[in-house]
Protein backbone atom coordinates (compact mmCIF):
# COMPACT_ATOMS: atom_id res chain seq x y z
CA UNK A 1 4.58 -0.98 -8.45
CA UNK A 2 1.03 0.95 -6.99
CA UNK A 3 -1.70 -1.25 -6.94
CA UNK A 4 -4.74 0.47 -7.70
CA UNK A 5 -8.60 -0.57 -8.20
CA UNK A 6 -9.70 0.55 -10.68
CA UNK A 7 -13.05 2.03 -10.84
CA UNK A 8 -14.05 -0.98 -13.08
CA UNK A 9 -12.45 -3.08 -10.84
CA UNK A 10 -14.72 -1.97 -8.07
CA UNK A 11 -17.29 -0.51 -9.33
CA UNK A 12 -18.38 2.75 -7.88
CA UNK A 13 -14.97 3.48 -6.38
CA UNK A 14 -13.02 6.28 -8.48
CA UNK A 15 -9.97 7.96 -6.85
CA UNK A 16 -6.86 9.30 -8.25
CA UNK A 17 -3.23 9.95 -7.11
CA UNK A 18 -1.20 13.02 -6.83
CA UNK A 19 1.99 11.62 -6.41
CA UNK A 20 5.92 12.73 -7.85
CA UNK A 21 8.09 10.85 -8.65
CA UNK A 22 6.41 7.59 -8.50
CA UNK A 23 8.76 4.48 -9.94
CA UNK A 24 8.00 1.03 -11.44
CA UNK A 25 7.76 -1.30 -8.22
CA UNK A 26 7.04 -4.63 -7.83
CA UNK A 27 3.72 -6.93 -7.85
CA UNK A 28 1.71 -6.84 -4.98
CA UNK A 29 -1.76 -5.15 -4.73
CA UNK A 30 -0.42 -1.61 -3.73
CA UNK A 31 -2.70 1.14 -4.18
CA UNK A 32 -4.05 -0.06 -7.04
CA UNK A 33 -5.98 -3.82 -7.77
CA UNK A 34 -5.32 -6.10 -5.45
CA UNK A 35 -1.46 -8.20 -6.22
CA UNK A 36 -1.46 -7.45 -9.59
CA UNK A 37 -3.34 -3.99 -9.58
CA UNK A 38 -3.71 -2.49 -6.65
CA UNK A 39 -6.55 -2.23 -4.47
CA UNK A 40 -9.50 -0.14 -4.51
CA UNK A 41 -9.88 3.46 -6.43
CA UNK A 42 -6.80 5.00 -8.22
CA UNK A 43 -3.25 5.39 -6.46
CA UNK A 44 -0.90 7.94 -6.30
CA UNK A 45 -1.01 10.48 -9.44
CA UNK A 46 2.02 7.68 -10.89
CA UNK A 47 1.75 3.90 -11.86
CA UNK A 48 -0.43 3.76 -8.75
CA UNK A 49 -2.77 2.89 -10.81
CA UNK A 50 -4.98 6.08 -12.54
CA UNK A 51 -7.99 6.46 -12.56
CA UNK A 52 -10.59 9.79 -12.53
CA UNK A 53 -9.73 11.80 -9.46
CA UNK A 54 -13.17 11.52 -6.45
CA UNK A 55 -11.14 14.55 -5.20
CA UNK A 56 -9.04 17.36 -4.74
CA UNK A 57 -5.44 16.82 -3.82
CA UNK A 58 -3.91 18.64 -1.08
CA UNK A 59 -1.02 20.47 -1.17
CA UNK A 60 1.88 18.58 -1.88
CA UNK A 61 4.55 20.48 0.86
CA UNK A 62 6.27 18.89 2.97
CA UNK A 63 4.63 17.61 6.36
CA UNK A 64 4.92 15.23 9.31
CA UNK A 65 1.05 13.70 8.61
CA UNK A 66 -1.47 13.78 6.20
CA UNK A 67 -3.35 16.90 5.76
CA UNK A 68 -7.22 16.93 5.43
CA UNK A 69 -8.05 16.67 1.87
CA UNK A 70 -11.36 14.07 1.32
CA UNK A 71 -11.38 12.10 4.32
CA UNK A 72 -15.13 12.87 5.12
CA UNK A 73 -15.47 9.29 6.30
CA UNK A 74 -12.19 8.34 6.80
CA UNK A 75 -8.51 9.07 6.84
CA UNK A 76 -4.49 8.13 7.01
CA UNK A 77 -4.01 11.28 9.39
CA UNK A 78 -2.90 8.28 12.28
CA UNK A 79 0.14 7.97 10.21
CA UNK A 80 3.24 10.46 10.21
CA UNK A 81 6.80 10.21 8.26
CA UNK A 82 8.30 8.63 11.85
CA UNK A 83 5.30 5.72 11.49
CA UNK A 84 6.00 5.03 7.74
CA UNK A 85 9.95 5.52 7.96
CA UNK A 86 10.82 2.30 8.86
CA UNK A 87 9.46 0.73 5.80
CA UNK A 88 11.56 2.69 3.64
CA UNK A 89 15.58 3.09 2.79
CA UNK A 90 15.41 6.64 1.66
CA UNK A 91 14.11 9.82 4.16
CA UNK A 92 10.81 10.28 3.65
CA UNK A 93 10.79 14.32 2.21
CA UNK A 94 6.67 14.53 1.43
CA UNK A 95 3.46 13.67 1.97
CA UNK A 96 0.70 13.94 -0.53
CA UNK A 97 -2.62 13.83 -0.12
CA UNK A 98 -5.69 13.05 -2.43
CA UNK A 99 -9.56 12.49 -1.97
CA UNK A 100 -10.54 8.82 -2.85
CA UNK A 101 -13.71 7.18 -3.46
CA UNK A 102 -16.67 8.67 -5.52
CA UNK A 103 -17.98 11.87 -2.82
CA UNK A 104 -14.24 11.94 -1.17
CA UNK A 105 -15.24 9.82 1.78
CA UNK A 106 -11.73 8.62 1.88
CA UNK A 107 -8.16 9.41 1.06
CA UNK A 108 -5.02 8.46 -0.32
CA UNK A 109 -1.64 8.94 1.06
CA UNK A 110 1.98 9.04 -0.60
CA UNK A 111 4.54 9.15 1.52
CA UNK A 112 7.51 10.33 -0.97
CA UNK A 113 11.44 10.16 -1.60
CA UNK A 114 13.56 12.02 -3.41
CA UNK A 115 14.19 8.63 -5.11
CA UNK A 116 11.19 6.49 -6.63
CA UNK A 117 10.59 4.58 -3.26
CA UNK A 118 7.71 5.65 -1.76
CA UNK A 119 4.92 4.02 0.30
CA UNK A 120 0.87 4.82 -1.02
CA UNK A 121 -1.93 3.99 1.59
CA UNK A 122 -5.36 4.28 0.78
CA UNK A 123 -8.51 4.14 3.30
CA UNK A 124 -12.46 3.74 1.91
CA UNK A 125 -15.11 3.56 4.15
CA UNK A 126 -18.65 1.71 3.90
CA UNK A 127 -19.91 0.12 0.74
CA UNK A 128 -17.21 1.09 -1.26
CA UNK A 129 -14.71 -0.41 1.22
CA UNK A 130 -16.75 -3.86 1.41
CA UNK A 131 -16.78 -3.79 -2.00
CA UNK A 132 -13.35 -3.31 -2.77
CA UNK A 133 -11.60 -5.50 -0.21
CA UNK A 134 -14.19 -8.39 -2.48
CA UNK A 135 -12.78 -7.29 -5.76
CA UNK A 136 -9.12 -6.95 -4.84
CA UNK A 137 -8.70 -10.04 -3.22
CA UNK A 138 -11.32 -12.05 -6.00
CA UNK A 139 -8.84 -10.51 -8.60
CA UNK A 140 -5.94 -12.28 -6.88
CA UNK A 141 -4.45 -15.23 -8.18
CA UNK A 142 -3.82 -17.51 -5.01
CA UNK A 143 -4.75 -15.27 -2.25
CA UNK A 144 -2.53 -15.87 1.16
CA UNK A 145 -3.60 -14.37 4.43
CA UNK A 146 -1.63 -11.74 6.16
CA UNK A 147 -2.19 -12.67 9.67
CA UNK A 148 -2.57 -9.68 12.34
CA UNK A 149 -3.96 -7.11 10.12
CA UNK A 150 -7.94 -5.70 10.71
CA UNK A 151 -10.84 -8.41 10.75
CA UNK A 152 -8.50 -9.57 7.78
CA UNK A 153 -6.22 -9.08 5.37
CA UNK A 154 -4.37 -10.35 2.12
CA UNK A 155 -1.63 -10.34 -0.61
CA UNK A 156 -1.48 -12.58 -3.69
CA UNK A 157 1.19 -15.17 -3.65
CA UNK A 158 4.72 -13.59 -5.21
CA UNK A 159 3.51 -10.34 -4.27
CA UNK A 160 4.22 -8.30 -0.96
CA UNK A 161 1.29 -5.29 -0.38
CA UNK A 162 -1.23 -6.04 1.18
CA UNK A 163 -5.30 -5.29 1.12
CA UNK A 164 -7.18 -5.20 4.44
CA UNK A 165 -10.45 -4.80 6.10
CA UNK A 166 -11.39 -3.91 9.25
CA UNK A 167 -15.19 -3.45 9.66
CA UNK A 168 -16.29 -1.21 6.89
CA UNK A 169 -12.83 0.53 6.48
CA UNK A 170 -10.62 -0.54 3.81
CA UNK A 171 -6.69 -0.21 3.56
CA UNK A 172 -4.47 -1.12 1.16
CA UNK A 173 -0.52 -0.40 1.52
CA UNK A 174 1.57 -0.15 -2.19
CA UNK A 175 4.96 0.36 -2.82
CA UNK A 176 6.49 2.37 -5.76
CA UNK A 177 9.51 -0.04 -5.76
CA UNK A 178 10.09 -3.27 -3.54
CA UNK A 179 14.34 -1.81 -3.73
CA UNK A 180 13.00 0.88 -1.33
CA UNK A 181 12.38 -1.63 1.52
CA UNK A 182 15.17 -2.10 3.67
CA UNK A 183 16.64 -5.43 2.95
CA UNK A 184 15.23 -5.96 -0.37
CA UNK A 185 18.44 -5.15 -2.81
CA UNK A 186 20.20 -7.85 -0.62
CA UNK A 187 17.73 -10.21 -1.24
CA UNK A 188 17.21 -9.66 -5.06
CA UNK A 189 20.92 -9.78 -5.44
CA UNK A 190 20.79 -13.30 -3.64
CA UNK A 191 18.23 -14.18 -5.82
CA UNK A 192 20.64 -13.36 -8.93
CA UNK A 193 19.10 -9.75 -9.67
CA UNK A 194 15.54 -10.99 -10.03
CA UNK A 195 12.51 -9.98 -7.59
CA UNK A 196 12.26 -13.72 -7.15
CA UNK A 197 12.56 -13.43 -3.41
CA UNK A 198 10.70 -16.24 -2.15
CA UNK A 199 7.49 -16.27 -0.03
CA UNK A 200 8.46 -16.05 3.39
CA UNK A 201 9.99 -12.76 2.64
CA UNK A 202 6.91 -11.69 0.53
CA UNK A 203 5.30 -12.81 4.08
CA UNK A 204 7.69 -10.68 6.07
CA UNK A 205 7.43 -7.44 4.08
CA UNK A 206 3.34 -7.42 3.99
CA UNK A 207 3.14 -8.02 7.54
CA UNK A 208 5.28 -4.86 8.03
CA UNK A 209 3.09 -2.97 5.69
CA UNK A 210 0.12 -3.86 7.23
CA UNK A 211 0.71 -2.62 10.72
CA UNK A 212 0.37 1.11 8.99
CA UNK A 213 -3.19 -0.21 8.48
CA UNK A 214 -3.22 -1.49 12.17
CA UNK A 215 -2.33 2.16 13.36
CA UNK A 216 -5.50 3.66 11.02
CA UNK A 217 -7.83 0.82 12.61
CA UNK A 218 -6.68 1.72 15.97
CA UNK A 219 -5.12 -1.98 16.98
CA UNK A 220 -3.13 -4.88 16.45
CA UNK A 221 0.28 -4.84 16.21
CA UNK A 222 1.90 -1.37 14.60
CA UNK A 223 5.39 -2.29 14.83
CA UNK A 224 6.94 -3.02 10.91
CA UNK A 225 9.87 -5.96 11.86
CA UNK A 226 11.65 -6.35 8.68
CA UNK A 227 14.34 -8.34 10.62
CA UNK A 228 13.20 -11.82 9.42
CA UNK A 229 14.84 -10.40 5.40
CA UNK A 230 18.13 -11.09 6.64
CA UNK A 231 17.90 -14.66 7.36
CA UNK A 232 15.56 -14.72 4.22
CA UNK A 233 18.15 -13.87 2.00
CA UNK A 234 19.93 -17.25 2.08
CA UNK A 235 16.81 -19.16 0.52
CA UNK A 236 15.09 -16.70 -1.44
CA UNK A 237 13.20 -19.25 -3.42
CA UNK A 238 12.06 -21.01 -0.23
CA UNK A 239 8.15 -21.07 0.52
């Protein structure tokens, strides 16, 4: 499912998502409030959370890399389809772009399937960012740290998408279904069709998603290793 903040949520920040195709996902903080929302302004133009647009969206064609819509302050333009790829089971076919925060300083980034798995990242910059990393991770209910990621980041517990902060620059990675992470459908079936798939594979999957914030900030590790799922799948209630 996208996390989103909403602009209640944190305060000043309003964005809003162009995204197709967008399907129900699981509970992390994706583009939308933080675990159970997602985190700051409005995802992807699906359950990425909705809010008013702080934008215009850019066209929705197929590319390698973000385009330039928004992004005054800041941008995902350091990721392309080959970065994000990994994270996903399905080719990546586009990438959608929208301005986020209230004057566009930032932007939001949906890199789509033809199927509903598809991976939103949203940047912020300055007060907004501050701001929103606060609300997302206040609005969780038992915040765990997602070592590795910016100054630092977050998920809440039973939920894999994580919110981070490096400086003033805000990221927050959402997923439009957990099923589109490689791995995932083994360990759901394990876990007798539920998303009940235990916290050190919640663990595994944020730190994956968090090195496409790592390759916006410009260091740390940028490498997603989803190889831990497979030994994760044999205790998927295990902590």
């Amino acid at each position: 499912m996208h996390r989103l903040l909403s602009s209640a949520s944190v305060g000043l920040v309003v964005i809003v998502f162009a995204i197709v195709g967008c399907g129900g996902g699981t509970g992390n903080a994706t583009a939308a409030t933080g675990g159970t929302s997602a985190p700051p302004p409005a995802p992807a133009a699906s359950d990425a959370g909705g809010s008013s647009s702080g934008g215009q969206a850019a066209s929705a064609a197929p590319q390698t890399s973000p385009g330039s819509a928004g992004g005054t302050a800041v941008t995902c333009s350091q990721l392309t389809k080959a970065d994000v790829q990994p994270v996903l089971v399905d080719p990546i076919t586009t990438v959608t772009v929208t301005a986020a925060g209230i004057d566009g300083e930032g932007q939001q980034c949906v890199f789509g399937t033809a199927s509903s798995f598809d991976v939103d990242v949203l940047v912020l910059s300055g007060d907004e960012a501050t701001s929103g990393y606060a609300q997302e991770t206040q609005g969780m209910t038992t915040p765990v740290s997602v070592p590795g990621i910016g100054d630092k980041a977050a998920r809440d517990t039973g939920d894999d998408q994580p919110d981070a902060i490096k400086g003033d620059v805000f990221c927050a990675v959402s997923l439009g279904t957990d099923e589109g992470v490689p791995g995932v459908a083994a360990l759901e079936d394990a876990a007798g069709g539920t998303s009940n798939i235990g916290e050190a594979a919640n663990g595994i999957i944020a730190a994956a998603l968090g090195t496409l914030c790592n390759r916006i900030y410009g260091s740390g590790n940028t490498t997603p290793d989803l190889s831990g799922l497979g030994s994760a799948a044999a205790s998927p209630t295990s902590p």
